[in-house]
PDB file of N, CA and C in Angstrom:
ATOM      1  N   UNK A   1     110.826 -97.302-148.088  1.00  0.00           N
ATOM      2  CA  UNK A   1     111.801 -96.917-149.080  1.00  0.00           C
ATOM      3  C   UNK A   1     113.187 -96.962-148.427  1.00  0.00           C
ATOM      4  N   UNK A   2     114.403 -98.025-148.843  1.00  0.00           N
ATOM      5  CA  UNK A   2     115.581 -97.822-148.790  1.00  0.00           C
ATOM      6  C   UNK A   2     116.298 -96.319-148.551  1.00  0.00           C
ATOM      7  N   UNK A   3     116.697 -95.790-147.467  1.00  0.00           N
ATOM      8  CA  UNK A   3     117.211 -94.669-146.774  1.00  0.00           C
ATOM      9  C   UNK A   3     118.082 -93.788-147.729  1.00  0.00           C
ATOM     10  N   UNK A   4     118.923 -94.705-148.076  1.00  0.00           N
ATOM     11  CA  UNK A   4     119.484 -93.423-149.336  1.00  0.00           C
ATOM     12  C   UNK A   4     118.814 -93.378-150.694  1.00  0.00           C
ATOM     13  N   UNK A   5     117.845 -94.326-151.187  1.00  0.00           N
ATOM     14  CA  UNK A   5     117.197 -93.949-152.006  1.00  0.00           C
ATOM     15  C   UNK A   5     115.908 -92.537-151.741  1.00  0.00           C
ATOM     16  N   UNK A   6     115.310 -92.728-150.289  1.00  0.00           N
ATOM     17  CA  UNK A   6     115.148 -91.539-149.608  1.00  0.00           C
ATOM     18  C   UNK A   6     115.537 -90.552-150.103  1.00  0.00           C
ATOM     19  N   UNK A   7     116.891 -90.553-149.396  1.00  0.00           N
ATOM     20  CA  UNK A   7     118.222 -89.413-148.863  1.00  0.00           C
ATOM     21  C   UNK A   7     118.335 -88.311-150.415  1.00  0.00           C
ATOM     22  N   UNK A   8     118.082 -89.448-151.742  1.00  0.00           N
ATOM     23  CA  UNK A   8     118.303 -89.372-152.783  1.00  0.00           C
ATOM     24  C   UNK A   8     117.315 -88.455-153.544  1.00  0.00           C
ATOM     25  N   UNK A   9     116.289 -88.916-153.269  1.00  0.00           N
ATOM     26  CA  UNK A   9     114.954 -88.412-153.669  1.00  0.00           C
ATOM     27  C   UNK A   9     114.317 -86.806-153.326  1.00  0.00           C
ATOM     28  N   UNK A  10     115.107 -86.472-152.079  1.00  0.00           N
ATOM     29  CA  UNK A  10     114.250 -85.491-151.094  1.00  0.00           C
ATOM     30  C   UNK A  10     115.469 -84.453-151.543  1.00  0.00           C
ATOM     31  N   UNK A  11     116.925 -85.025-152.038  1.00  0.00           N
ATOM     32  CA  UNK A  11     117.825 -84.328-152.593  1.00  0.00           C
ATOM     33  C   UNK A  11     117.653 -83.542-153.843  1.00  0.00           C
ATOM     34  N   UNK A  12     117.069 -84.540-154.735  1.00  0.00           N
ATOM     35  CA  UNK A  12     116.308 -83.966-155.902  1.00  0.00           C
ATOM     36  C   UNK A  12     115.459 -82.932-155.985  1.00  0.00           C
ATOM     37  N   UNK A  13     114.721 -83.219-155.089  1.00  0.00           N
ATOM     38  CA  UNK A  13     113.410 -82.099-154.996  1.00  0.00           C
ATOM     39  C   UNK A  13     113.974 -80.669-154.200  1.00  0.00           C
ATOM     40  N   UNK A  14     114.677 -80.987-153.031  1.00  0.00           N
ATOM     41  CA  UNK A  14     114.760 -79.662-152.601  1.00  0.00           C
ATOM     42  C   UNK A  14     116.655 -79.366-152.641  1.00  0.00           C
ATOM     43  N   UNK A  15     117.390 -80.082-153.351  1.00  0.00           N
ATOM     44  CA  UNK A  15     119.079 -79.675-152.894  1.00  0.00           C
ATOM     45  C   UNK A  15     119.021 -78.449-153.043  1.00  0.00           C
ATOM     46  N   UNK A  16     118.383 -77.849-153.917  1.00  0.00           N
ATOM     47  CA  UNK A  16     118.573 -76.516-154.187  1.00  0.00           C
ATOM     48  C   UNK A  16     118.412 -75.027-153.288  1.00  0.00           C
ATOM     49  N   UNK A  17     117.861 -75.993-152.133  1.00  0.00           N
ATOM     50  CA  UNK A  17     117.447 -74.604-151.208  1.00  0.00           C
ATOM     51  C   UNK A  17     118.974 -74.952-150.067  1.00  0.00           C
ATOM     52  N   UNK A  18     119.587 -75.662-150.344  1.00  0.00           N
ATOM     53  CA  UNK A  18     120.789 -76.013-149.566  1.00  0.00           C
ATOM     54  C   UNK A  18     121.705 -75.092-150.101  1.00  0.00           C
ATOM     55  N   UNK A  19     122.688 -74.553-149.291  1.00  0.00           N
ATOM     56  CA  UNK A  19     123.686 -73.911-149.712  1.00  0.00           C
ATOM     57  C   UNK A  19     125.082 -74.855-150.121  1.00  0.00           C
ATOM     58  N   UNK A  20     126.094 -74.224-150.965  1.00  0.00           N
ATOM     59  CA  UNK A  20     126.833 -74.745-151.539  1.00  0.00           C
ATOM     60  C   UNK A  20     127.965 -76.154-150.737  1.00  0.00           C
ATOM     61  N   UNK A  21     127.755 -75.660-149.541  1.00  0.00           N
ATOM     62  CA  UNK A  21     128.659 -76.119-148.750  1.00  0.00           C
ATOM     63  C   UNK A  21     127.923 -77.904-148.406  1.00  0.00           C
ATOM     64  N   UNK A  22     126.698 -77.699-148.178  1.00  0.00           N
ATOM     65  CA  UNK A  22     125.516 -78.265-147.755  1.00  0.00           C
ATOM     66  C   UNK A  22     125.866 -79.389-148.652  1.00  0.00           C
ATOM     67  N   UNK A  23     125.420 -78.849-150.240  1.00  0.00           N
ATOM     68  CA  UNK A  23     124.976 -79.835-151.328  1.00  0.00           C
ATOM     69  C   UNK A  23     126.452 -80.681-151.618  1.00  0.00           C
ATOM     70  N   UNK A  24     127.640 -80.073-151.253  1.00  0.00           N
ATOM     71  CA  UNK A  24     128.790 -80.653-151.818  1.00  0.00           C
ATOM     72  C   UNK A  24     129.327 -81.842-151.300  1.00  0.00           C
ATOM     73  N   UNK A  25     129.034 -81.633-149.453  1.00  0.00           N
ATOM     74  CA  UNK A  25     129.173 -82.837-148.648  1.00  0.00           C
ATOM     75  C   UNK A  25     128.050 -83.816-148.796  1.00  0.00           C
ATOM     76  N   UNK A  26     126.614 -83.492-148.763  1.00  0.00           N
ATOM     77  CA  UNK A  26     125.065 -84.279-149.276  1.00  0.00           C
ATOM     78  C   UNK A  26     125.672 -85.325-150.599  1.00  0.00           C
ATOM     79  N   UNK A  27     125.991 -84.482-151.626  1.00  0.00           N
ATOM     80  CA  UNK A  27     126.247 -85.446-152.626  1.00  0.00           C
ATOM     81  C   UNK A  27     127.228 -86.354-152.759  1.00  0.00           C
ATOM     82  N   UNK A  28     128.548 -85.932-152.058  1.00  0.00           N
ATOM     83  CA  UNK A  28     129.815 -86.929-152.279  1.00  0.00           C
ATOM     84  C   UNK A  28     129.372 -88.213-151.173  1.00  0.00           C
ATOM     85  N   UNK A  29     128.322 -87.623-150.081  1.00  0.00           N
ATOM     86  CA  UNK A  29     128.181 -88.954-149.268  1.00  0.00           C
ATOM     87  C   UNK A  29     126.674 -89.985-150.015  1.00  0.00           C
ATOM     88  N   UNK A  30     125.554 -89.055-150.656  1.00  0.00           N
ATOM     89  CA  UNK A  30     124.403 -90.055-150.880  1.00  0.00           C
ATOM     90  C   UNK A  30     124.641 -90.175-152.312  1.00  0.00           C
ATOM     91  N   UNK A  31     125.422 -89.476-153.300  1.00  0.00           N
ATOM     92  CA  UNK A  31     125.198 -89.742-154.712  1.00  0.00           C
ATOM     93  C   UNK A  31     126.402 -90.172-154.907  1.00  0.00           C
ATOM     94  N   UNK A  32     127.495 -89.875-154.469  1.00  0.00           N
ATOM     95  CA  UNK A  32     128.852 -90.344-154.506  1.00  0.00           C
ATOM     96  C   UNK A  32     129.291 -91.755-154.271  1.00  0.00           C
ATOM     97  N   UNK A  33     128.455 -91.716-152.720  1.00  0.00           N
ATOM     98  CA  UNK A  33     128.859 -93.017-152.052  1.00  0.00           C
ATOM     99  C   UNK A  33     130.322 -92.838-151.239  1.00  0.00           C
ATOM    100  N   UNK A  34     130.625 -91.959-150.854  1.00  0.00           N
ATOM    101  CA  UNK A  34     132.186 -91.584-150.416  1.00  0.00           C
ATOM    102  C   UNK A  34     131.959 -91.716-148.683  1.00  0.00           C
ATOM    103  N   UNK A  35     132.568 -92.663-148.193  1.00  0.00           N
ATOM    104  CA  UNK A  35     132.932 -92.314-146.809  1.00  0.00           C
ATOM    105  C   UNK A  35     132.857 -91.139-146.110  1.00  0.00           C
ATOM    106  N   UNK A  36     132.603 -90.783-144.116  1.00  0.00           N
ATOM    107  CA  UNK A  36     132.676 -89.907-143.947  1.00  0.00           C
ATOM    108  C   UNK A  36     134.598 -89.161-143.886  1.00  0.00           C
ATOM    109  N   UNK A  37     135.576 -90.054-143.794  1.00  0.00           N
ATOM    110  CA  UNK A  37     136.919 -89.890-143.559  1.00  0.00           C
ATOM    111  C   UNK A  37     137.548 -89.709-144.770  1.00  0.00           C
ATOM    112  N   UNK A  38     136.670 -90.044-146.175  1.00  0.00           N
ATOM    113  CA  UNK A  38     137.108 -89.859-147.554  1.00  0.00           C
ATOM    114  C   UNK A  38     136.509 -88.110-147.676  1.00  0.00           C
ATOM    115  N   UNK A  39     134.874 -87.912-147.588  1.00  0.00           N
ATOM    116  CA  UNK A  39     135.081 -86.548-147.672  1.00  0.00           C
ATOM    117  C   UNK A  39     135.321 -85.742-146.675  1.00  0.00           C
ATOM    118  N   UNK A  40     135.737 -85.772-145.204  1.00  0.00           N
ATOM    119  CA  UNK A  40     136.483 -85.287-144.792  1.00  0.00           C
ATOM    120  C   UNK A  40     137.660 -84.595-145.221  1.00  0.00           C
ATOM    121  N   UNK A  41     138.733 -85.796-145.471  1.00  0.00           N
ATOM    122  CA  UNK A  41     139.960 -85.233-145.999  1.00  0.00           C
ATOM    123  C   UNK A  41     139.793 -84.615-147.309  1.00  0.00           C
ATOM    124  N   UNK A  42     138.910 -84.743-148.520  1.00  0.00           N
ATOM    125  CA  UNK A  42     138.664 -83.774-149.542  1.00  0.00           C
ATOM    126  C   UNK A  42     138.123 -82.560-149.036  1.00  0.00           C
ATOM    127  N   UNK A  43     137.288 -82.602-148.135  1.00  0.00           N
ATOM    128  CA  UNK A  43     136.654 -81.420-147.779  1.00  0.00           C
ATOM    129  C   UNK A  43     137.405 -80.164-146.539  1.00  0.00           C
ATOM    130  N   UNK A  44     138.472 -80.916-146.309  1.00  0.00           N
ATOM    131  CA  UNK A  44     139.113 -80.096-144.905  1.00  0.00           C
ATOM    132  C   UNK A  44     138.584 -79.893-144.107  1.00  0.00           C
ATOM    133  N   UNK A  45     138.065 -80.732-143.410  1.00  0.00           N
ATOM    134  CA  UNK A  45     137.234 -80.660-141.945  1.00  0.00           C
ATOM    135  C   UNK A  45     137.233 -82.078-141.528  1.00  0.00           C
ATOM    136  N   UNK A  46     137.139 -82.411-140.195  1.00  0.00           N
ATOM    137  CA  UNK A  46     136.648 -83.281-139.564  1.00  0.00           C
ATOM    138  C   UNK A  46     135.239 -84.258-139.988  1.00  0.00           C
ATOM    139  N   UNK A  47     135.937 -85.443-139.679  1.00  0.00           N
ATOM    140  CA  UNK A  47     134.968 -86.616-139.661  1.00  0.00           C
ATOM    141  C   UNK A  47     133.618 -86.206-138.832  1.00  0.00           C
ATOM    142  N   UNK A  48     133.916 -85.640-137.814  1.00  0.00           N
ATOM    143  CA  UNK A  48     133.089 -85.397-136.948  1.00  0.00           C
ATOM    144  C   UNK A  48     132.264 -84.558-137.708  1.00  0.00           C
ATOM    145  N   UNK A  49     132.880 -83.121-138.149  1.00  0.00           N
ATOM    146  CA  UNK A  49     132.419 -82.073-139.001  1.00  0.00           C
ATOM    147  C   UNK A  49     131.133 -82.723-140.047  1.00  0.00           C
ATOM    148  N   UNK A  50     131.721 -83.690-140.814  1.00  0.00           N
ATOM    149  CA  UNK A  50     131.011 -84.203-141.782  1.00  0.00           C
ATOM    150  C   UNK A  50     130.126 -85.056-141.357  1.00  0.00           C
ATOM    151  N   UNK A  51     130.496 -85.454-140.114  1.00  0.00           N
ATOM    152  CA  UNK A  51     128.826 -86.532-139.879  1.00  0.00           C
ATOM    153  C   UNK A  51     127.506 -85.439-139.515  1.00  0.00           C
ATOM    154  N   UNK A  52     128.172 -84.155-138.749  1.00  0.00           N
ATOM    155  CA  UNK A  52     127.335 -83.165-138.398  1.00  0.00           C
ATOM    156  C   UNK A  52     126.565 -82.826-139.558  1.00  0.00           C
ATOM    157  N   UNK A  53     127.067 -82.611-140.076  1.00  0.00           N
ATOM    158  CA  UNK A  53     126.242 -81.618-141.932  1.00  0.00           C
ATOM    159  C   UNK A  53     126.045 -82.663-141.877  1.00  0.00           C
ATOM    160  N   UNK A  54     125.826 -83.983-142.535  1.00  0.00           N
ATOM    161  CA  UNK A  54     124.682 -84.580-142.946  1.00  0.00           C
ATOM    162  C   UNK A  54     123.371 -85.086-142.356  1.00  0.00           C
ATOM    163  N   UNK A  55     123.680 -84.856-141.092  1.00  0.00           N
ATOM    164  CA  UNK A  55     122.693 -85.501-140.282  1.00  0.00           C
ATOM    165  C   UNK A  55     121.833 -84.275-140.389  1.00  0.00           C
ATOM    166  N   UNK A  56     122.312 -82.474-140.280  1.00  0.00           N
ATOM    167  CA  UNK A  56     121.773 -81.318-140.298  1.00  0.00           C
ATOM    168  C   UNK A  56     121.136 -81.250-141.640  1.00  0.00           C
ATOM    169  N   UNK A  57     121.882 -81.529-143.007  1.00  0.00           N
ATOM    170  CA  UNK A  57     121.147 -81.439-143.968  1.00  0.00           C
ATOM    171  C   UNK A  57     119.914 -82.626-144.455  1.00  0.00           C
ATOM    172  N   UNK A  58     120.524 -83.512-143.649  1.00  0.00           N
ATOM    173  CA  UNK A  58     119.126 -84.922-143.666  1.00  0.00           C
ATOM    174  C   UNK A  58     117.571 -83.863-143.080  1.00  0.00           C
ATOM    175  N   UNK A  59     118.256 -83.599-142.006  1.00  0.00           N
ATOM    176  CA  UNK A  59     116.950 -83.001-140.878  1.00  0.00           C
ATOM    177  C   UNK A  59     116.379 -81.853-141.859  1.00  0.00           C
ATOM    178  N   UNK A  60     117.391 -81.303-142.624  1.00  0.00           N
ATOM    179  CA  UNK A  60     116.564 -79.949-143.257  1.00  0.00           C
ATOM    180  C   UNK A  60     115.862 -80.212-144.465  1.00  0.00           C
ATOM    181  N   UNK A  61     116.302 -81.719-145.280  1.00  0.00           N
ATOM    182  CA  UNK A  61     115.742 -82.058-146.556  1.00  0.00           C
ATOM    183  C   UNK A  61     113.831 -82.071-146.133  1.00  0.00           C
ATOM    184  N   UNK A  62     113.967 -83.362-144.927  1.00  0.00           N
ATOM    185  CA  UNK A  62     112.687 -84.180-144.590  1.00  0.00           C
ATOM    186  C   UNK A  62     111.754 -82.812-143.941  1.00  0.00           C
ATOM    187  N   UNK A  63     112.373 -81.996-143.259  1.00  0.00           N
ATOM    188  CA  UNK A  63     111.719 -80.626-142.443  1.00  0.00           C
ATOM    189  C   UNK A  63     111.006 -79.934-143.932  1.00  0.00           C
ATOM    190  N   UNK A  64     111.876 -80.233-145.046  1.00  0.00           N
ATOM    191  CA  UNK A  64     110.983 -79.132-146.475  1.00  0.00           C
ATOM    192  C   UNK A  64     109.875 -80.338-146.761  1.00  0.00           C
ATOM    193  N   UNK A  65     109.946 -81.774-146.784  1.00  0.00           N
ATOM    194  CA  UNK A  65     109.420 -82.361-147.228  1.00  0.00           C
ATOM    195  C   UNK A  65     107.926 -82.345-146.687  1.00  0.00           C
ATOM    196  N   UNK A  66     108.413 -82.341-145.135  1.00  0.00           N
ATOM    197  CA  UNK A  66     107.077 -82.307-144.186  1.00  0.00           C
ATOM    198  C   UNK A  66     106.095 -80.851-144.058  1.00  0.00           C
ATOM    199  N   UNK A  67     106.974 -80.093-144.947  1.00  0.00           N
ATOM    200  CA  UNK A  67     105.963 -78.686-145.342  1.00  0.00           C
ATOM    201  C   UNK A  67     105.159 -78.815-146.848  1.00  0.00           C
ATOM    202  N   UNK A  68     105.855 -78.980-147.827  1.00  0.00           N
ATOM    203  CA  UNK A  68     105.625 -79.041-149.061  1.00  0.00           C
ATOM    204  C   UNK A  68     104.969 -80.647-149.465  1.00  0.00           C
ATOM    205  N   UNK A  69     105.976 -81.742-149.148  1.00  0.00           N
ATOM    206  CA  UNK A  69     105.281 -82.782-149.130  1.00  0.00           C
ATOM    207  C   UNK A  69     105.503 -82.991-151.277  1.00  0.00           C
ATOM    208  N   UNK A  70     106.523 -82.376-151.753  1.00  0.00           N
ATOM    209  CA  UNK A  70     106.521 -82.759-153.383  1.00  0.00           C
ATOM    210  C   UNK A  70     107.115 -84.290-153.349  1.00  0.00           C
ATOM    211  N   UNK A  71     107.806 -84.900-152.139  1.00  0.00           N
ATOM    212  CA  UNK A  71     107.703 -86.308-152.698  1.00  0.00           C
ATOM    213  C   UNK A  71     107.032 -86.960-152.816  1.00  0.00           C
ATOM    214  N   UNK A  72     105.895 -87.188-151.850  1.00  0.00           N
ATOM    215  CA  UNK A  72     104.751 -87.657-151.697  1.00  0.00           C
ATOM    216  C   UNK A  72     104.080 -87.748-152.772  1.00  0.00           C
ATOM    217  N   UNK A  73     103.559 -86.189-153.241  1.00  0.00           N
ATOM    218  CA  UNK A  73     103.227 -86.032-154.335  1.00  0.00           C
ATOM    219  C   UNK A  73     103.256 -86.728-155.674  1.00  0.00           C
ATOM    220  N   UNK A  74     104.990 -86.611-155.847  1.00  0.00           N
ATOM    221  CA  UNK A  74     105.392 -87.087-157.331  1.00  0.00           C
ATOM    222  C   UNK A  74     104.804 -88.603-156.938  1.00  0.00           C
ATOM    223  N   UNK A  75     105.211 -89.564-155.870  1.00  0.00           N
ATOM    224  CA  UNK A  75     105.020 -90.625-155.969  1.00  0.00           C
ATOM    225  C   UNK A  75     103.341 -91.222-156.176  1.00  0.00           C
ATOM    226  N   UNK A  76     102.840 -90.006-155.005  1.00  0.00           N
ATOM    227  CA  UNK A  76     101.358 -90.787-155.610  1.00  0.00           C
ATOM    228  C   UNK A  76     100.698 -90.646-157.174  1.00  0.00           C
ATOM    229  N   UNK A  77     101.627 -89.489-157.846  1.00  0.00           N
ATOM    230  CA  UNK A  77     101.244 -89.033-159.318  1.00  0.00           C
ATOM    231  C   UNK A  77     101.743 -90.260-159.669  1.00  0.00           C
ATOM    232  N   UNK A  78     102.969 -90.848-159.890  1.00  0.00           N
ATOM    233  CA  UNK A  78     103.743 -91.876-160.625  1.00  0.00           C
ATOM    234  C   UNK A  78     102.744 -93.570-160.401  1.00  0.00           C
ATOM    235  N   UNK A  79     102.344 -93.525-158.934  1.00  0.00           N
ATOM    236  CA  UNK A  79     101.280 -94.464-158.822  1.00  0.00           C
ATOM    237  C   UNK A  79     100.167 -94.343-160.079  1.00  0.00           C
ATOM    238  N   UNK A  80      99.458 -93.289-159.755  1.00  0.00           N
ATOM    239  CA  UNK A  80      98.248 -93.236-160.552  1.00  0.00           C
ATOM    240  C   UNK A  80      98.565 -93.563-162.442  1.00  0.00           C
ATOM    241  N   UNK A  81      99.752 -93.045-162.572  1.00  0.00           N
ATOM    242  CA  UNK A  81      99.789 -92.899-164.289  1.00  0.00           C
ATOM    243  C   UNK A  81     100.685 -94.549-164.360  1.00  0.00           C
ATOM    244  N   UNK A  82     101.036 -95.166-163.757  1.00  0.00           N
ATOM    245  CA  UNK A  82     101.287 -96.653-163.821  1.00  0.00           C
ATOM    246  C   UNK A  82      99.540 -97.823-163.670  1.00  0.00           C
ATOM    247  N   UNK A  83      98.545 -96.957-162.614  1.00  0.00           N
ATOM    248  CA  UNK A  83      97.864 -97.665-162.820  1.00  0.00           C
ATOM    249  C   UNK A  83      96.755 -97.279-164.229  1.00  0.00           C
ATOM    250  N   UNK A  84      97.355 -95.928-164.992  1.00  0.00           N
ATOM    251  CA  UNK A  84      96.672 -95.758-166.315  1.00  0.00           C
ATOM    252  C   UNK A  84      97.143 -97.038-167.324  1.00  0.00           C
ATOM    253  N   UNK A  85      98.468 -96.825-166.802  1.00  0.00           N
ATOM    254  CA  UNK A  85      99.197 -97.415-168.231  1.00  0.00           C
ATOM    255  C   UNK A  85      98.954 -98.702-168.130  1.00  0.00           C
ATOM    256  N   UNK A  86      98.609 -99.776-167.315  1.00  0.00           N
ATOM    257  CA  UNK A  86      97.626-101.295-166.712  1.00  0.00           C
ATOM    258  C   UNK A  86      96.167-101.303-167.310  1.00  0.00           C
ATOM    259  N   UNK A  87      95.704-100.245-166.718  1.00  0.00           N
ATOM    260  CA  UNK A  87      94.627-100.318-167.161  1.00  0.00           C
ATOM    261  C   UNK A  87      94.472-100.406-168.875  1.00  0.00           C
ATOM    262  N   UNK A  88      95.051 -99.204-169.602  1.00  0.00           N
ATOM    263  CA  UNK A  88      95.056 -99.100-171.194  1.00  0.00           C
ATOM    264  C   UNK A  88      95.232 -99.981-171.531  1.00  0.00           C
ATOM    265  N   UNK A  89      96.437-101.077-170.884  1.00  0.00           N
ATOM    266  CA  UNK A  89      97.025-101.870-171.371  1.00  0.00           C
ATOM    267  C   UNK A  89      96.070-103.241-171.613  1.00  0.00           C
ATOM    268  N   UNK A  90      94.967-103.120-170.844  1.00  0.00           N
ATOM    269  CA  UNK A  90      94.000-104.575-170.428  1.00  0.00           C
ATOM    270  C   UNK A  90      92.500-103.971-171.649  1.00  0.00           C
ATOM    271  N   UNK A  91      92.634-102.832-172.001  1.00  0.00           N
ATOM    272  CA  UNK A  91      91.787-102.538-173.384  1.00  0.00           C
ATOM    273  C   UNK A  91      91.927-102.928-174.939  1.00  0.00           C
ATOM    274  N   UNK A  92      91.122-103.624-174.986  1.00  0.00           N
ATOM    275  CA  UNK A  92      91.455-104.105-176.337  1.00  0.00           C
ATOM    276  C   UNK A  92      90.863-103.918-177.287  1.00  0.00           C
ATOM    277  N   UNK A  93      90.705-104.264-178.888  1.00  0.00           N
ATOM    278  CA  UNK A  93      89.846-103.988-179.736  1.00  0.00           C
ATOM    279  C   UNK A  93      88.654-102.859-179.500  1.00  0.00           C
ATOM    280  N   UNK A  94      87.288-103.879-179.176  1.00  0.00           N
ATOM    281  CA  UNK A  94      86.273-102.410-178.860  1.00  0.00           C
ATOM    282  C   UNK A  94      86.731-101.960-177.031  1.00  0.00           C
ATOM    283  N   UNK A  95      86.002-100.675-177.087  1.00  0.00           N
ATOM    284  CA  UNK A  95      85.886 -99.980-176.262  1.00  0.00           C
ATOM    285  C   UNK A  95      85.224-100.799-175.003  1.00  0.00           C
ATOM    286  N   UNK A  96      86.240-100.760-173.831  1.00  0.00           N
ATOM    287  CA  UNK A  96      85.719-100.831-172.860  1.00  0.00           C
ATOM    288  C   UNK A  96      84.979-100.060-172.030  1.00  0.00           C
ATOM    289  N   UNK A  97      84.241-100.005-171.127  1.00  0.00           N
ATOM    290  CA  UNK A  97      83.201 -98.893-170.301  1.00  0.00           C
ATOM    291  C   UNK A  97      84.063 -98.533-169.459  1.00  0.00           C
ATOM    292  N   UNK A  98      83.688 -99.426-168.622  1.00  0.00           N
ATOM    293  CA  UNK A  98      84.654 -99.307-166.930  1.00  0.00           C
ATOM    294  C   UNK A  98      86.386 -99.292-166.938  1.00  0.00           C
ATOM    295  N   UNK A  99      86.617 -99.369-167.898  1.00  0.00           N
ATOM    296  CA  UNK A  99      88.155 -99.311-168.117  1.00  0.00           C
ATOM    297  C   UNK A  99      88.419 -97.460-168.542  1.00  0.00           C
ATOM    298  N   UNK A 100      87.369 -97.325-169.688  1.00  0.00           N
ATOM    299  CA  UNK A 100      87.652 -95.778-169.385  1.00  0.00           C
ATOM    300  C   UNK A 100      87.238 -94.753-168.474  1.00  0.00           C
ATOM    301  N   UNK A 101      85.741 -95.317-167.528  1.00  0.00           N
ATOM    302  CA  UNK A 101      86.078 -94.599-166.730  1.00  0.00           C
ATOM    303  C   UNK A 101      86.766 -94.815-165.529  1.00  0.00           C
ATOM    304  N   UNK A 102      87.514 -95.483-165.225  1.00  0.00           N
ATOM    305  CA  UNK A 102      88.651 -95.712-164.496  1.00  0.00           C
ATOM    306  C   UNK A 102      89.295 -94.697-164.739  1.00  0.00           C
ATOM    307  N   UNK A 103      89.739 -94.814-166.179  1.00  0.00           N
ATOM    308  CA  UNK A 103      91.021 -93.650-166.870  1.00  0.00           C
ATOM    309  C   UNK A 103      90.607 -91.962-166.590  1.00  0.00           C
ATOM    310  N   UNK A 104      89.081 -92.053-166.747  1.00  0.00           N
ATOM    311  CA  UNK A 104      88.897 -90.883-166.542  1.00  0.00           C
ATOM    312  C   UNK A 104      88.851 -90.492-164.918  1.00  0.00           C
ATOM    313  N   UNK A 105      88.166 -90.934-164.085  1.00  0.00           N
ATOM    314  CA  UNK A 105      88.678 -91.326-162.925  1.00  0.00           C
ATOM    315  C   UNK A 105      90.180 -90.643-161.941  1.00  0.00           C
ATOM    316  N   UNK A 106      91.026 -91.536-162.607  1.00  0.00           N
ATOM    317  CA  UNK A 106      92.282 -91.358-162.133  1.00  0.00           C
ATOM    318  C   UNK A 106      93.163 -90.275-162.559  1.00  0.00           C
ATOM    319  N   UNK A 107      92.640 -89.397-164.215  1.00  0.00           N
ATOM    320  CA  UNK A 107      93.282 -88.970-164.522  1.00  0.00           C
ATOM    321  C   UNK A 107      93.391 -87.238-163.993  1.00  0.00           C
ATOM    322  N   UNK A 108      91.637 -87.200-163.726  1.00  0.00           N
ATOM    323  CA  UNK A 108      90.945 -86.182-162.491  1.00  0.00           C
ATOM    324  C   UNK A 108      91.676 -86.344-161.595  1.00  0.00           C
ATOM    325  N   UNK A 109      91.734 -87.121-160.843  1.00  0.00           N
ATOM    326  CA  UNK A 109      92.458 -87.628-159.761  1.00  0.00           C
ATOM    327  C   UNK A 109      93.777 -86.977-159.690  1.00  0.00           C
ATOM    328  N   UNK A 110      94.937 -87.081-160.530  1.00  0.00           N
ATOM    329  CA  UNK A 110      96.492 -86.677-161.461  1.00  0.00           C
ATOM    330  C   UNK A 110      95.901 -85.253-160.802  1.00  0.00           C
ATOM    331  N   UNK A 111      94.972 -84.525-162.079  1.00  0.00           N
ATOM    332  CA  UNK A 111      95.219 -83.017-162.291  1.00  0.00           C
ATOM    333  C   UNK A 111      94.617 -82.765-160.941  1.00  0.00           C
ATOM    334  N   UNK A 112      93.991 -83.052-159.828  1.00  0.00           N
ATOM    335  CA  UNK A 112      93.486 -82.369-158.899  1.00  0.00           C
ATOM    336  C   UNK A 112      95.129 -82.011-158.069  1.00  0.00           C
ATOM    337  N   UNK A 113      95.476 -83.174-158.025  1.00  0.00           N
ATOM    338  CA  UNK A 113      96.375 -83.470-157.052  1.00  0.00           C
ATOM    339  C   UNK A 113      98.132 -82.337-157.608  1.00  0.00           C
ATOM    340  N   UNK A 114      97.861 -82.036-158.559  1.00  0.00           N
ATOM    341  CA  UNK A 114      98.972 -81.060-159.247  1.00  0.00           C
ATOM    342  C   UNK A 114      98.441 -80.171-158.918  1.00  0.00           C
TER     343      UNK A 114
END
């Protein structure tokens, strides 16, 4: 996965345990797209300052991830209900066998994993 789509993702799930200061520099650099010398000077601190916090809030996103693990998660959920929606999609007229239990299958699969 592309690093700030990463950066992006692990933001979603946990920005919220970041404090204000945290999420304000996180977002103007991975959702913004803003230089470190652009939010610097918005932010009143050093370039230096600002490469620090992100590299600290990078380390603290992936540190929740590697406890909790909800990206992982969502993604292998989003796998499974893409390979529902393939599968449904290859059912036609009458009832297939092995196509529903596939569905049933995978969909066990979904609720275990929630």
């Amino acid at each position: 996965m592309e690093k700030i789509v990463e950066q992006a993702m692990l933001y979603d799930f946990y920005g919220e345990l970041l404090n204000d200061h945290q999420k304000a520099i996180f977002e103007e650099y991975v959702l913004d797209n803003l230089s470190l010398s652009e939010i610097a000077e918005k932010q009143g601190i050093s370039r230096q300052g600002v490469h620090d916090m992100i590299k600290r809030t990078d380390k603290a996103l992936n540190e929740y991830e590697s406890k909790l693990h909800l990206v992982r998660k969502f993604l292998a959920v989003r796998e499974r209900v893409n390979e529902i929606k393939k599968i449904t999609g290859d059912i036609t007229g009458e009832t297939n066998r092995e196509s529903v239990d596939k569905i049933v299958s995978i969909t066990e699969t979904i609720i275990d994993e929630l």
